[in-house]
N, C-alpha and C. Protein backbone atom coordinates (compact mmCIF):
# COMPACT_ATOMS: atom_id res chain seq x y z
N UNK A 1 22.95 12.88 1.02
CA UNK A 1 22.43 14.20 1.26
C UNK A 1 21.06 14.16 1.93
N UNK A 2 20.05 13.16 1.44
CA UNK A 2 18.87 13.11 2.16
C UNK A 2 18.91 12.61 3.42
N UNK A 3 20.29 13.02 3.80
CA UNK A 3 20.02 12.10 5.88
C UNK A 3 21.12 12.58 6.67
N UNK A 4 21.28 13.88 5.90
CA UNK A 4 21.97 15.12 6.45
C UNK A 4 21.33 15.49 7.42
N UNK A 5 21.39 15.69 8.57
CA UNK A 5 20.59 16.57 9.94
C UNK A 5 19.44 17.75 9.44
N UNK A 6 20.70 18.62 8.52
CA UNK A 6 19.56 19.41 8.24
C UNK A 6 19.12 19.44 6.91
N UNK A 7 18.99 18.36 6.24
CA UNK A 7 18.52 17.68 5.11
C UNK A 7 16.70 18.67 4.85
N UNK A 8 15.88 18.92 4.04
CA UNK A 8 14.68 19.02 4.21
C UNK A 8 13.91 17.72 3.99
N UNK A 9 12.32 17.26 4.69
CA UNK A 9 11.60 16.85 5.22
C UNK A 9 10.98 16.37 3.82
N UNK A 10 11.53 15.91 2.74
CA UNK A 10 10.46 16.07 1.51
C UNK A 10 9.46 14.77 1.49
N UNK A 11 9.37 13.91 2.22
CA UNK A 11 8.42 12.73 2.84
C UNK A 11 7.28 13.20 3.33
N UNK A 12 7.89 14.61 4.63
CA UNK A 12 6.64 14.68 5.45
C UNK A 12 6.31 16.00 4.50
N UNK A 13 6.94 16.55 3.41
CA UNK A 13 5.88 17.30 2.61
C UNK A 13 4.80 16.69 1.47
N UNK A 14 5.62 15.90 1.12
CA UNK A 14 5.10 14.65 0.07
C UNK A 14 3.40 14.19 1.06
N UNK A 15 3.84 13.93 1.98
CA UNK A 15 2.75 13.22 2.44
C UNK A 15 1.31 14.06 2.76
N UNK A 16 1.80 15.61 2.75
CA UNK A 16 0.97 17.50 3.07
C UNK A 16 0.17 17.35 1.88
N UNK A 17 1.24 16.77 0.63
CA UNK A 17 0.73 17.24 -0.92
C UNK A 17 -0.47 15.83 -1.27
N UNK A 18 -0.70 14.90 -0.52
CA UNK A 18 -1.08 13.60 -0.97
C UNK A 18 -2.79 14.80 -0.87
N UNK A 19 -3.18 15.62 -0.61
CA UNK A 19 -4.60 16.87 -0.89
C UNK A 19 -4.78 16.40 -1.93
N UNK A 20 -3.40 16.90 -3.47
CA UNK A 20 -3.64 16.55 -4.69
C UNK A 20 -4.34 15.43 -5.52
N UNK A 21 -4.03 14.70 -4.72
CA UNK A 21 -4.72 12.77 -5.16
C UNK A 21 -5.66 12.91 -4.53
N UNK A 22 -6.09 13.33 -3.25
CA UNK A 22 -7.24 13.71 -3.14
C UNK A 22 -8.35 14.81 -3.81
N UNK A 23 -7.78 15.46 -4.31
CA UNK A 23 -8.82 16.69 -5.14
C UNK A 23 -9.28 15.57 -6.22
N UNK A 24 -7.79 14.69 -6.63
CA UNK A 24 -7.91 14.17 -8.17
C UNK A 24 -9.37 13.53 -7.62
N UNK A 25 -9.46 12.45 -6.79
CA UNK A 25 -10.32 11.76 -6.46
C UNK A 25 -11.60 12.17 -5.92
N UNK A 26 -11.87 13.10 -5.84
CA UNK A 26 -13.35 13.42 -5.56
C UNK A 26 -13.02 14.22 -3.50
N UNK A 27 -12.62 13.23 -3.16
CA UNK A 27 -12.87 13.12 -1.91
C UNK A 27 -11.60 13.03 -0.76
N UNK A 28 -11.75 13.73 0.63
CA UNK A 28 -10.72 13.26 1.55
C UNK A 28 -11.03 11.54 1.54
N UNK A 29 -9.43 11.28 2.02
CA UNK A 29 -9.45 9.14 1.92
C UNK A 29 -9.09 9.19 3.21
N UNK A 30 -9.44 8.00 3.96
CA UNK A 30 -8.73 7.50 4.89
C UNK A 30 -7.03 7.35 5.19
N UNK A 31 -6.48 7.42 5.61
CA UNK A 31 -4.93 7.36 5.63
C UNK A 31 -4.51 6.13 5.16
N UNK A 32 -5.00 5.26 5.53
CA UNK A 32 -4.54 3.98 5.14
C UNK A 32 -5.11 4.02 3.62
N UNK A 33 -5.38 4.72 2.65
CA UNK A 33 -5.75 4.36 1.34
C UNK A 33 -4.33 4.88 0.52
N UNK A 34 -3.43 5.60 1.38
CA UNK A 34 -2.37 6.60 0.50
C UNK A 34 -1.34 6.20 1.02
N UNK A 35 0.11 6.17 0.37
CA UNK A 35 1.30 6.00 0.17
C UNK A 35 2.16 6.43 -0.28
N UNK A 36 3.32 7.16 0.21
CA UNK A 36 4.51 7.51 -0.92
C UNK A 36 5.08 6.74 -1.15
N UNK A 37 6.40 6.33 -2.09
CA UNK A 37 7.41 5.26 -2.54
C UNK A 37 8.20 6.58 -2.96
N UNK A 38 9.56 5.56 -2.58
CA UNK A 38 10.68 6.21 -3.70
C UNK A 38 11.36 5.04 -3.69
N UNK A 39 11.43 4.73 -5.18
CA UNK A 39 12.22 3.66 -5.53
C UNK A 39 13.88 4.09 -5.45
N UNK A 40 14.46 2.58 -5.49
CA UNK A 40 15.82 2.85 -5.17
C UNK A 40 16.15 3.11 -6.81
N UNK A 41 17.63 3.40 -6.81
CA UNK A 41 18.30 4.48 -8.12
C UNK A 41 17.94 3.23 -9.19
N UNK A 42 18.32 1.40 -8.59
CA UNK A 42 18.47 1.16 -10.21
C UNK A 42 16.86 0.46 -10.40
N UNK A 43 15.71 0.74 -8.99
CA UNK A 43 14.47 0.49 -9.71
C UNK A 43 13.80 1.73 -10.38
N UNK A 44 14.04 2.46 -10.17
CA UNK A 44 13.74 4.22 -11.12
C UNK A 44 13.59 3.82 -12.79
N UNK A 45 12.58 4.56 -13.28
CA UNK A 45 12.05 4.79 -14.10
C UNK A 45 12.59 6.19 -14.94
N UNK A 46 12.87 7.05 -14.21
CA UNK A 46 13.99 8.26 -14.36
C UNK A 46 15.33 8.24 -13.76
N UNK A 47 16.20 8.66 -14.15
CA UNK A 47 17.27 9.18 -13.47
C UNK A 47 17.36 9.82 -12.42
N UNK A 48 16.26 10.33 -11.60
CA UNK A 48 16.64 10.92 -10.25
C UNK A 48 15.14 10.96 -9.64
N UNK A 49 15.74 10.82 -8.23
CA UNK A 49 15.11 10.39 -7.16
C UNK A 49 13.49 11.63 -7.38
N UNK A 50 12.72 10.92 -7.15
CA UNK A 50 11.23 11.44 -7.12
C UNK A 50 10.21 10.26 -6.27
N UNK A 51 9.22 11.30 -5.88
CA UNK A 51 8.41 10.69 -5.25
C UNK A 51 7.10 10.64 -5.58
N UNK A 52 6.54 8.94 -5.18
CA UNK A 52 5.30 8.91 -6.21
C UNK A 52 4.26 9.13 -4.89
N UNK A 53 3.18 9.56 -5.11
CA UNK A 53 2.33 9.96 -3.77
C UNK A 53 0.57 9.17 -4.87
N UNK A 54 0.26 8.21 -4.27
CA UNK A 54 -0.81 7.49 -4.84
C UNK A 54 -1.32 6.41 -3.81
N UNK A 55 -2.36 5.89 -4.28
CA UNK A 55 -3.34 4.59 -3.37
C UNK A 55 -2.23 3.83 -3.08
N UNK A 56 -2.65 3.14 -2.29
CA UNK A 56 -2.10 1.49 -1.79
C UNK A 56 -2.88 0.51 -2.35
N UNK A 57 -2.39 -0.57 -3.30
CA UNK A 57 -3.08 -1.91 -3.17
C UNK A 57 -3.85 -2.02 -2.23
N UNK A 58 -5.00 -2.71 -2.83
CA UNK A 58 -5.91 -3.23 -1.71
C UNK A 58 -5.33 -4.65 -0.94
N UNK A 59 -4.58 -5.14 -1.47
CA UNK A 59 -3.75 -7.07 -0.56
C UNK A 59 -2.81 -6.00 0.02
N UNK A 60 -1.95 -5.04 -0.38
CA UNK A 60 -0.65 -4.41 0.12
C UNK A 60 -1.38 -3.76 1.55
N UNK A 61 -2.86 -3.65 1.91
CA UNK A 61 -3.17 -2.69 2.55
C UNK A 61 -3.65 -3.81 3.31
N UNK A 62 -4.19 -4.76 2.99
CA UNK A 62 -4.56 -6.00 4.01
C UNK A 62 -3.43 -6.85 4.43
N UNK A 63 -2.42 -6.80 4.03
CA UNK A 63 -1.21 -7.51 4.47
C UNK A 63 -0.63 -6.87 5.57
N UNK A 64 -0.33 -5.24 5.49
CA UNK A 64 0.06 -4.23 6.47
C UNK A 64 -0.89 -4.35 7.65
N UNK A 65 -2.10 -4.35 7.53
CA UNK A 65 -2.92 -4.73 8.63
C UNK A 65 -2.84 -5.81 9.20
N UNK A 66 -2.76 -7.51 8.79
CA UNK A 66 -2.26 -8.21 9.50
C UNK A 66 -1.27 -8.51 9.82
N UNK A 67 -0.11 -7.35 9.70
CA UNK A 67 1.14 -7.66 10.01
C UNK A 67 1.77 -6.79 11.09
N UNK A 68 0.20 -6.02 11.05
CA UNK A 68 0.68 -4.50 12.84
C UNK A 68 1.45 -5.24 13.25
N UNK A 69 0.77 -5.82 14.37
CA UNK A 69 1.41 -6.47 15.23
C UNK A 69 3.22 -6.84 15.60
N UNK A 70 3.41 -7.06 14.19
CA UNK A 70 4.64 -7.38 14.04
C UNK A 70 5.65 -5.92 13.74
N UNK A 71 5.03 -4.94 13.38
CA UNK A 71 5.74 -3.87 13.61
C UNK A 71 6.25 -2.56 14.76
N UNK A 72 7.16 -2.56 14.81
CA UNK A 72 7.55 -1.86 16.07
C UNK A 72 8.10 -0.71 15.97
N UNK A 73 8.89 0.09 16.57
CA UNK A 73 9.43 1.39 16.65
C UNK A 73 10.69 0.95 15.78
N UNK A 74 11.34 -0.02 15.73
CA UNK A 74 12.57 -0.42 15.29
C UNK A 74 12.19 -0.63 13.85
N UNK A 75 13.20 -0.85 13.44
CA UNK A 75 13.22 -1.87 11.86
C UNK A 75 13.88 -2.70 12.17
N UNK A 76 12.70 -3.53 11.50
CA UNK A 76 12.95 -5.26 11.03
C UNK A 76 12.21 -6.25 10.13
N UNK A 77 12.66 -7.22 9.85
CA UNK A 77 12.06 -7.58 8.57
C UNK A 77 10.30 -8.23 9.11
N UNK A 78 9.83 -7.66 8.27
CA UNK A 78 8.59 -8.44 8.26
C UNK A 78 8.45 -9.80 7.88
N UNK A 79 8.16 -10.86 8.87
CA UNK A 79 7.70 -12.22 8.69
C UNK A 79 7.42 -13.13 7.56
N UNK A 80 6.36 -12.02 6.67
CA UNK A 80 6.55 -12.43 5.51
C UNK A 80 6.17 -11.56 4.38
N UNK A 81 6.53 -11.96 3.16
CA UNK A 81 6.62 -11.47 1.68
C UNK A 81 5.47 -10.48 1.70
N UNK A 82 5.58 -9.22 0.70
CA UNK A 82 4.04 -8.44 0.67
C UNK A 82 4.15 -8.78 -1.09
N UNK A 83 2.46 -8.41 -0.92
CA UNK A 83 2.02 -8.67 -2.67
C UNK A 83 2.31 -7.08 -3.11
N UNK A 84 2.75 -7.45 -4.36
CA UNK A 84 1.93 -8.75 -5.52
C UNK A 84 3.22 -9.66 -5.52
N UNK A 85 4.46 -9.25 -5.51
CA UNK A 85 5.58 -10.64 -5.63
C UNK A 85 6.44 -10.95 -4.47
N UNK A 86 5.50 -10.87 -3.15
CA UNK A 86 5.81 -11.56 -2.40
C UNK A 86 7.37 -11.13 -1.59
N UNK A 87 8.17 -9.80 -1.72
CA UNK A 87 9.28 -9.00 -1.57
C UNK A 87 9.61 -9.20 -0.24
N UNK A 88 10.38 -9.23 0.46
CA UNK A 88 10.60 -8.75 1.97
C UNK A 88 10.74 -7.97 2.47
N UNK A 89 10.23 -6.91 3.12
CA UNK A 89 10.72 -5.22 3.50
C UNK A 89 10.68 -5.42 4.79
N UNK A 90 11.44 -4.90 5.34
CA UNK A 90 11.71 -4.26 6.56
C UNK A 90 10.65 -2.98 6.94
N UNK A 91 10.19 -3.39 8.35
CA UNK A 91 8.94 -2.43 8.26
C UNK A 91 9.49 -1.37 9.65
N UNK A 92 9.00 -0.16 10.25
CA UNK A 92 8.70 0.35 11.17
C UNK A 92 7.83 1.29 11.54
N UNK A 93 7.17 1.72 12.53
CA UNK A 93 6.04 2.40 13.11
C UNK A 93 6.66 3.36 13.81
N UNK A 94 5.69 4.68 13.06
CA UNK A 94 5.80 6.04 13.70
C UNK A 94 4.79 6.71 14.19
N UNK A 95 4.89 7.16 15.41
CA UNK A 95 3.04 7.64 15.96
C UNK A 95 3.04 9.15 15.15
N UNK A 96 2.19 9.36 14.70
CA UNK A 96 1.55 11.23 14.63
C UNK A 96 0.66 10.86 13.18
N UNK A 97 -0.04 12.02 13.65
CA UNK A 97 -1.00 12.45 12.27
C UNK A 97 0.06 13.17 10.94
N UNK A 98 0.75 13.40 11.12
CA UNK A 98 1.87 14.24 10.54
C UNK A 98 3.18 13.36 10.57
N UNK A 99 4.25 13.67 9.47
CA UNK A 99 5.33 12.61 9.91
C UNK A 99 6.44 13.73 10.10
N UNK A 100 6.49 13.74 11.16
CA UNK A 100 7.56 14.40 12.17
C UNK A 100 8.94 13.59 12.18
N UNK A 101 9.58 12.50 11.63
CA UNK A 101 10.81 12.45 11.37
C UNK A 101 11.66 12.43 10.28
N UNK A 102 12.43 12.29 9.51
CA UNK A 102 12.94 11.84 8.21
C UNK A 102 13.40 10.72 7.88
N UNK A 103 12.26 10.26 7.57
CA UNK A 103 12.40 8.73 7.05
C UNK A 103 13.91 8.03 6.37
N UNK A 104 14.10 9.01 5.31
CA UNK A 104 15.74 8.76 5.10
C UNK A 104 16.61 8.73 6.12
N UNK A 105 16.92 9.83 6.43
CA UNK A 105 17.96 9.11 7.60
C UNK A 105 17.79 8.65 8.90
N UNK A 106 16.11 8.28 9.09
CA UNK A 106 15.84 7.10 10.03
C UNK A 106 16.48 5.47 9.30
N UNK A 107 15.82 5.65 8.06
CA UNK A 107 16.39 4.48 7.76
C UNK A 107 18.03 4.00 7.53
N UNK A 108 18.90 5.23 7.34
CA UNK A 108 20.25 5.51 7.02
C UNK A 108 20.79 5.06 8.19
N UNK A 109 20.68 5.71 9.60
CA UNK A 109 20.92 4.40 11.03
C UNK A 109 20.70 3.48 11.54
N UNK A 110 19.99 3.27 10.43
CA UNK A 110 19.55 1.52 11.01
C UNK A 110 20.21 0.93 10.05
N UNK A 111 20.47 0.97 9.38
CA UNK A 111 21.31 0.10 8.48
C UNK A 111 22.20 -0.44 8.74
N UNK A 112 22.55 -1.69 9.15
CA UNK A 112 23.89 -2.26 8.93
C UNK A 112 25.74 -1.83 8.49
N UNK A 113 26.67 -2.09 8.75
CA UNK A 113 27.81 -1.49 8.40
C UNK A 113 27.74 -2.13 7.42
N UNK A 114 27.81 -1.48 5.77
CA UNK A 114 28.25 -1.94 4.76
C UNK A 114 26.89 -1.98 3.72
N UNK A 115 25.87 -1.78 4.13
CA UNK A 115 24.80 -1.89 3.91
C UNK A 115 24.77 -0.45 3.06
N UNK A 116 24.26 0.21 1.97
CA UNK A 116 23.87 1.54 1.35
C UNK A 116 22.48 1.82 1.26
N UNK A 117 22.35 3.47 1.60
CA UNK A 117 20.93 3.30 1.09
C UNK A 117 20.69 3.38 -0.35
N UNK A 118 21.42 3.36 -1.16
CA UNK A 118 21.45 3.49 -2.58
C UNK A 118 21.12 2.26 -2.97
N UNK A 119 21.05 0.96 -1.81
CA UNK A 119 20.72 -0.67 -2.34
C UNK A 119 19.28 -0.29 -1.75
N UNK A 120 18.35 0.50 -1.36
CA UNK A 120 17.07 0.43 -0.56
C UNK A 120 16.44 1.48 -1.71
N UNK A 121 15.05 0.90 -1.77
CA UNK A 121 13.66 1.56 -1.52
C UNK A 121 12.89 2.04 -0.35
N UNK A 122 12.27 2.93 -0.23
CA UNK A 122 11.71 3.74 0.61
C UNK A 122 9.84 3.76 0.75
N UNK A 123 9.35 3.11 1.25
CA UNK A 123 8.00 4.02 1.44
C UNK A 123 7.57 4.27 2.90
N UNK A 124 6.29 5.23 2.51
CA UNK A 124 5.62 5.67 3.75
C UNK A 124 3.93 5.31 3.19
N UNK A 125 3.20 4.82 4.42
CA UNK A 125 1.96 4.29 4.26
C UNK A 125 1.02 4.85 5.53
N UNK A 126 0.08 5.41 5.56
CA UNK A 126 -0.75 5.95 6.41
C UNK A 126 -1.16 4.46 6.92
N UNK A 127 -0.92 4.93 8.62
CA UNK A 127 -2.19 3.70 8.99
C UNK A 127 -3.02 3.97 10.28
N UNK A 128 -3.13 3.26 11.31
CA UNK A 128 -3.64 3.68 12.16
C UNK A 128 -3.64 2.60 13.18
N UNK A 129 -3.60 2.61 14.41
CA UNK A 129 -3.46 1.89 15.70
C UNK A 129 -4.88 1.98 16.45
N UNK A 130 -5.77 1.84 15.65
CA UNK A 130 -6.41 2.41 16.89
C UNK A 130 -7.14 3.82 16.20
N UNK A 131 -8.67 4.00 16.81
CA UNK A 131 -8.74 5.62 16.32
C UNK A 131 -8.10 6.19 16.77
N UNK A 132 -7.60 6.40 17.88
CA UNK A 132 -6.65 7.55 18.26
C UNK A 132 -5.56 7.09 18.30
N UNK A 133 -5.06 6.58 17.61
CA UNK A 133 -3.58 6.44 17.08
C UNK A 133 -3.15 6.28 15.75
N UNK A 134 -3.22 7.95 14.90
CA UNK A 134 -2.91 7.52 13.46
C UNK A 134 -1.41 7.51 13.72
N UNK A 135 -0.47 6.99 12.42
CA UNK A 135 0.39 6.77 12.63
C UNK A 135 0.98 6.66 11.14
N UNK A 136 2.09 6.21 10.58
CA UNK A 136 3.03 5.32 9.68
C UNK A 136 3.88 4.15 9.32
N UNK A 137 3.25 3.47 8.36
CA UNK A 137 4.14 2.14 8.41
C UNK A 137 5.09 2.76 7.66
N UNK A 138 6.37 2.31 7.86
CA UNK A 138 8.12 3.01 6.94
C UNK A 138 7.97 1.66 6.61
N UNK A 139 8.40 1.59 5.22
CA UNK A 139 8.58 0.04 4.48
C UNK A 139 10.18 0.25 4.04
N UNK A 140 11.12 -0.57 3.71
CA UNK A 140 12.26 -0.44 3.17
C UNK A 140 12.60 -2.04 2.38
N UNK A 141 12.81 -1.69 0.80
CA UNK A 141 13.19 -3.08 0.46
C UNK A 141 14.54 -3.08 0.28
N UNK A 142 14.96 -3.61 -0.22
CA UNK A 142 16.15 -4.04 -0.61
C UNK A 142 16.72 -4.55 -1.81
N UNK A 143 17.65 -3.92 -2.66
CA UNK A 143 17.80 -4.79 -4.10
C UNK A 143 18.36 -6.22 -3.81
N UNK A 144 17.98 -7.42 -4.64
CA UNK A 144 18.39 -8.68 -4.22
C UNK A 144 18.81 -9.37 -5.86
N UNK A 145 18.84 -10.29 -6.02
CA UNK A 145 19.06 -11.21 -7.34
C UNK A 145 17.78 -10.65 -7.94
N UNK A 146 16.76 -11.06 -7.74
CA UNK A 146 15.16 -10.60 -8.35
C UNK A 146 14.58 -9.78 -8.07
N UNK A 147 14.70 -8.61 -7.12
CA UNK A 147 14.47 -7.28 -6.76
C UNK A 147 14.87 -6.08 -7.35
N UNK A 148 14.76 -5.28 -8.35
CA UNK A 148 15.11 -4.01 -8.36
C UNK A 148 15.02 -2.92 -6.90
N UNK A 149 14.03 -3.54 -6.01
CA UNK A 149 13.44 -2.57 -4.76
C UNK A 149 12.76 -1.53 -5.15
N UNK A 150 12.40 -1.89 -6.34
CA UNK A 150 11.01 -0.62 -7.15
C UNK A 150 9.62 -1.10 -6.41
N UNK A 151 9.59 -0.33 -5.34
CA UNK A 151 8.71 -0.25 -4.31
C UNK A 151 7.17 -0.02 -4.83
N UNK A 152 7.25 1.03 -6.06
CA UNK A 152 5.93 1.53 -6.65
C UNK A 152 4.81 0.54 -6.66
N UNK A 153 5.43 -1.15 -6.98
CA UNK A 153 4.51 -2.38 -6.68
C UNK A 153 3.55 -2.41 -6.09
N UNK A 154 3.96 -2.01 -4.92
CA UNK A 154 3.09 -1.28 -3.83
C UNK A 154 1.45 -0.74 -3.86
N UNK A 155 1.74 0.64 -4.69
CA UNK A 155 0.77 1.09 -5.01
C UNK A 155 -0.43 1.04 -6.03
N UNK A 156 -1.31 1.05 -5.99
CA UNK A 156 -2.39 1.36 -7.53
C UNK A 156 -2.75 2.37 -8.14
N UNK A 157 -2.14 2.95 -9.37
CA UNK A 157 -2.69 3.90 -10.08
C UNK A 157 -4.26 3.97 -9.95
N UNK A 158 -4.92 3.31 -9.72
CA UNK A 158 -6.06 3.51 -10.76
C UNK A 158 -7.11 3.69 -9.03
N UNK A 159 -6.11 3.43 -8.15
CA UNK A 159 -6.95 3.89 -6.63
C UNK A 159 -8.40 3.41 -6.62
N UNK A 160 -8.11 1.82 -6.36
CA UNK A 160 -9.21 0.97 -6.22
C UNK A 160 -9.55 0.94 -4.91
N UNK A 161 -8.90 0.74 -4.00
CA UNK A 161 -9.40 1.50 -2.54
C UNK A 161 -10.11 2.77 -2.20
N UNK A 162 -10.00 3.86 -3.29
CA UNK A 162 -10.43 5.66 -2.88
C UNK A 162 -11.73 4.82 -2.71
N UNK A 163 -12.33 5.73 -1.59
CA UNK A 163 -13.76 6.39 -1.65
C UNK A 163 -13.89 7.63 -2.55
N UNK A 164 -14.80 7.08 -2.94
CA UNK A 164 -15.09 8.32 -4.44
C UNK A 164 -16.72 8.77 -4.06
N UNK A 165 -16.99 9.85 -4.54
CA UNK A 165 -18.55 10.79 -4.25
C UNK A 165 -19.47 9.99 -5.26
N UNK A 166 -20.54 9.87 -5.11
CA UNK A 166 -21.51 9.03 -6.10
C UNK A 166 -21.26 10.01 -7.31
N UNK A 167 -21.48 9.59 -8.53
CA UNK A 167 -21.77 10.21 -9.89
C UNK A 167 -22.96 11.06 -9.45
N UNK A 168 -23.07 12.47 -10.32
CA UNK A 168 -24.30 13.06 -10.30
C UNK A 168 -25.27 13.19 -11.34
């Protein structure tokens, strides 16, 4: 259902609402400090699909940066493992300040014959090309032998990256 044509956009609203983590935090963040995930069904923590909108690791956010390069308009696997356990995701790059496509069923055609997205995790990561090129890394894992594809890994509750306002 989420990669129905006329499916709704709940990524590129998710990503409208990431204000909230910002109010929480004092302050507007840089793009590259924020992330959505949606874990796949059997890395879930609940029974149905939700989206977590929070920081990025600070290694998850230095790994994505030395790994631009290697990301393209397409999906494909990234070179190598991201922290903290080293996972393999499949990455791709989207230009806009705004995310103008649906990540689900971008990722739903690229998939392989036989392949489900019900075996994938999902995220979206602010980044940037350039000042004038903000943009999105799309991450996608995959459940494996040692993978749930609970993507949330990803992120840090406790938003050790935010810029925060001095104490008063």
């Amino acid at each position: 259902e989420l990669a129905r044509p006329d499916a709704p956009n709940y990524l590129a609203a998710a990503w409208r609402a990431r204000l909230y983590v910002e109010a929480a935090l004092g302050m507007t963040q840089p793009r590259d400090v924020l992330g959505l995930v949606v874990n796949s069904p059997e890395g879930r923590s609940q029974n149905q699909l939700h989206i977590h909108v929070d920081c990025i690791r600070h290694d998850v956010r230095d790994a994505l940066a030395r790994q631009l390069r290697h990301i393209s308009y397409r999906w494909r696997w990234l070179p190598v493992g991201l922290p903290p356990f080293g996972h393999r995701y499949m990455a791709r790059w989207v230009d806009g300040a705004e995310l103008h496509i649906n990540p689900f069923a971008d990722l739903a055609r690229a998939l392989p014959d036989g392949d489900r997205m019900a075996e994938h995790g999902l995220a979206v990561v602010g980044a940037s090309r350039g000042a004038a090129r903000p943009g999105f890394i799309l991450l996608s894992d995959r459940i494996g032998p040692e993978d749930r594809a609970n993507i949330e890994e990803l992120q840090d509750v406790d938003c050790t990256l935010a810029h925060r306002p001095p104490p008063l």
